[in-house]
Structures are given as C-alpha cells and as structure tokens.
Protein backbone atom coordinates (compact mmCIF):
# COMPACT_ATOMS: atom_id res chain seq x y z
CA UNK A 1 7.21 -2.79 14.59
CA UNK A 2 3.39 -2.33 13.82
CA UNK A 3 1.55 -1.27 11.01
CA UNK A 4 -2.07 -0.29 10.70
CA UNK A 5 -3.89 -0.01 7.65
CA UNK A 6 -6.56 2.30 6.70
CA UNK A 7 -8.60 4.32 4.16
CA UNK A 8 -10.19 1.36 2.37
CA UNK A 9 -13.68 0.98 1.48
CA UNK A 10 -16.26 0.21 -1.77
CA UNK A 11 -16.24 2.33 -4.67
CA UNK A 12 -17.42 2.58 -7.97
CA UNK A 13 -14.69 1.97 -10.94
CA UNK A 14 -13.04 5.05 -12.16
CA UNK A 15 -13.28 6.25 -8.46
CA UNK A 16 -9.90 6.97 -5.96
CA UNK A 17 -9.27 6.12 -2.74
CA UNK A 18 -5.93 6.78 -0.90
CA UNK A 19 -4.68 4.61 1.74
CA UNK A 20 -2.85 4.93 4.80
CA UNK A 21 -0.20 2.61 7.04
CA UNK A 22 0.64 4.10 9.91
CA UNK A 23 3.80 2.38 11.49
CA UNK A 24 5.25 2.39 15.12
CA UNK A 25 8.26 0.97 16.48
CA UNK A 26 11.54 0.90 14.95
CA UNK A 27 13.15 3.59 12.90
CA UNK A 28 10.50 4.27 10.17
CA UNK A 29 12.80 6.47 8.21
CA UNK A 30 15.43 3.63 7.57
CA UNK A 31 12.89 1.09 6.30
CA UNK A 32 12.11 0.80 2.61
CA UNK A 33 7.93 -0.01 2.81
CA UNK A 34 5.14 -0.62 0.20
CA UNK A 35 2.44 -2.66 -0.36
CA UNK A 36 0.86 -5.77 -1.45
CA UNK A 37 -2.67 -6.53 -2.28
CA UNK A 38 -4.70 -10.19 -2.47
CA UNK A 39 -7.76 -11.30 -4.20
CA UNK A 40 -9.96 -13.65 -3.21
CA UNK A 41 -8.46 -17.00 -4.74
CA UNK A 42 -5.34 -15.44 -6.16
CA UNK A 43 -1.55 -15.07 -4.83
CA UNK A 44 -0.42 -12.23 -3.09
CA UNK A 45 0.64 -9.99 -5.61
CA UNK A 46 3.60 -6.74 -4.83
CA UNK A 47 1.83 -3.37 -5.96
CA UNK A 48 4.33 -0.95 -4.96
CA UNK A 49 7.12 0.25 -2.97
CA UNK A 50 9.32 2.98 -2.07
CA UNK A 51 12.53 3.49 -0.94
CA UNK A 52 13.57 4.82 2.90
CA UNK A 53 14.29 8.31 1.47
CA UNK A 54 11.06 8.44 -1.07
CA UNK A 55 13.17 9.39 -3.79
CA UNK A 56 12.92 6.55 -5.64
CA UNK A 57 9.32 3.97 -6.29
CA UNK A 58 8.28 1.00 -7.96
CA UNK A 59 4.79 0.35 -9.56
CA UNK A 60 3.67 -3.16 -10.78
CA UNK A 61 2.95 -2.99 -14.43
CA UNK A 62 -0.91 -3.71 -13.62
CA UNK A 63 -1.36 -0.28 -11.66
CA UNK A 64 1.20 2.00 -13.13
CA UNK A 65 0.25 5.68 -13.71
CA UNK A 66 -2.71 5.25 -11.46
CA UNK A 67 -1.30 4.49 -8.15
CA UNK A 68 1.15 6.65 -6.62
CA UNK A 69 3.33 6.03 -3.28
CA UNK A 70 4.00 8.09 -0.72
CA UNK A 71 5.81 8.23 2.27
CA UNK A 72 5.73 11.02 5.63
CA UNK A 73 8.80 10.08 8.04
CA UNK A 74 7.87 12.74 10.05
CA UNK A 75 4.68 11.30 10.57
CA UNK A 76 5.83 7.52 10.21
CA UNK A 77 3.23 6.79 7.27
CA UNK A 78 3.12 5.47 3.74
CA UNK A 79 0.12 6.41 1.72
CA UNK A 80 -0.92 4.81 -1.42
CA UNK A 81 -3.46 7.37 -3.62
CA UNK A 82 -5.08 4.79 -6.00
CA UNK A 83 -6.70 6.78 -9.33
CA UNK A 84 -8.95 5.13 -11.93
CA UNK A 85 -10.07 2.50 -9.96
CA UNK A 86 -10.99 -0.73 -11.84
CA UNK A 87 -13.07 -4.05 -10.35
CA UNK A 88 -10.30 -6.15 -10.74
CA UNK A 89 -8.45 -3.92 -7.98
CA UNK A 90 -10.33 -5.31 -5.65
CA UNK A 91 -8.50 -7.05 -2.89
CA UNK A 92 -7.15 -6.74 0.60
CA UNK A 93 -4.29 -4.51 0.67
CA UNK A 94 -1.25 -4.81 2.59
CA UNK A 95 1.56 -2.72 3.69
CA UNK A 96 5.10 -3.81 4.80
CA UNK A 97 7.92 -2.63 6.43
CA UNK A 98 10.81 -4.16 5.63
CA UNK A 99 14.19 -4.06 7.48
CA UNK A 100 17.53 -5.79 7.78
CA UNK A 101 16.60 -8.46 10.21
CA UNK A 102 12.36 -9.29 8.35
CA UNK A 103 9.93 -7.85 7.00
CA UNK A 104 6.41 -6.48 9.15
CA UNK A 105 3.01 -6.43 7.93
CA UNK A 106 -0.49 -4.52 8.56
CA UNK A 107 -3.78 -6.57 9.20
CA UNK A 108 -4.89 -5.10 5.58
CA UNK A 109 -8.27 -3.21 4.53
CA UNK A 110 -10.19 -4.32 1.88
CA UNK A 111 -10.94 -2.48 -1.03
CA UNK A 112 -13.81 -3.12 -3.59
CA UNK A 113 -14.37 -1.71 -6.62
CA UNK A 114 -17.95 -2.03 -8.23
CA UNK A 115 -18.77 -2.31 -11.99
C-alpha cells in the first residue's frame, strides 16, 4: 500500500486549504484512514479519521468544526478540507491507512500558516 500526500502549501490564518492522499495497493474501501499532523519539536499528534464506509469521523478537539474528512473509494482518496486556518496548524501532515495486518503512511506535505 502507498499513499501520497498533496495540496499543502503557506497561507495566511483564517485561510483553507484541502488536502489530498491518494492511496494504491490494497483494498482502499476496507481500510479505515485519516490523518496525523507534526510540528516542529512536538509529538505526532492524530487530527482525524474516518471510517471504511465514511459514515462515521473523528475530529481532535483542537480542529473540530474547521476540518472536515472525506473519503472517494471510487477514486481511492481521503481529503481533508481545513477552514479557519490558525499558525499553530502548522505542521507536516500525514495520512494513514490502516488495516488488519499495520498501518501505512504518506511522506507528508507541510502546511504553514502565517500570522
């Protein structure tokens, strides 16, 4: 299974960026997948997931009702639309796949978030 990561970039706070993970390999459509973002100097920290049908999502409480999850198993892609932007969302964002046997991760793409 690989994942690829894109749509970040630098924006201004208040701003909205959406990001993409395509995935190949494997069944995409019988993984649950999300993401997980890390700052420069701080843990890896979960920001969301969502289950293998979509119907059902989890939000940490740091970006809830500004981030929303998304998921195309026709197309084998999560998205993650991120509104109101704030600097401290800065970070590298991750996605994951994760299945029975381990989990799978993108490379990440960084996303600032200027003052």
């Amino acid at each position: 299974v690989q994942l690829q990561a894109s749509g970040g970039g630098l924006v201004q706070a208040g701003d909205s960026l959406r990001l993409s993970c395509a995935v190949s390999g494997g069944t995409f459509s019988s993984y649950s997948v999300g993401w997980f973002r890390q700052a420069p100097g701080k843990e890896r920290e979960f920001v969301s997931a969502i289950s293998r049908s979509g119907g059902s999502t989890d939000f940490a409480d740091s970006v809830k009702g500004r981030f929303t999850i998304s998921r195309d198993n026709a197309k084998n892609t999560m998205y993650l639309q991120m509104n109101s932007l704030k600097p401290e969302d800065t970070a590298v964002y991750c996605c994951y796949v994760g299945t029975n046997l381990r989990d799978y991760w993108g490379q990440g793409t960084q996303v600032t978030v200027s003052s």
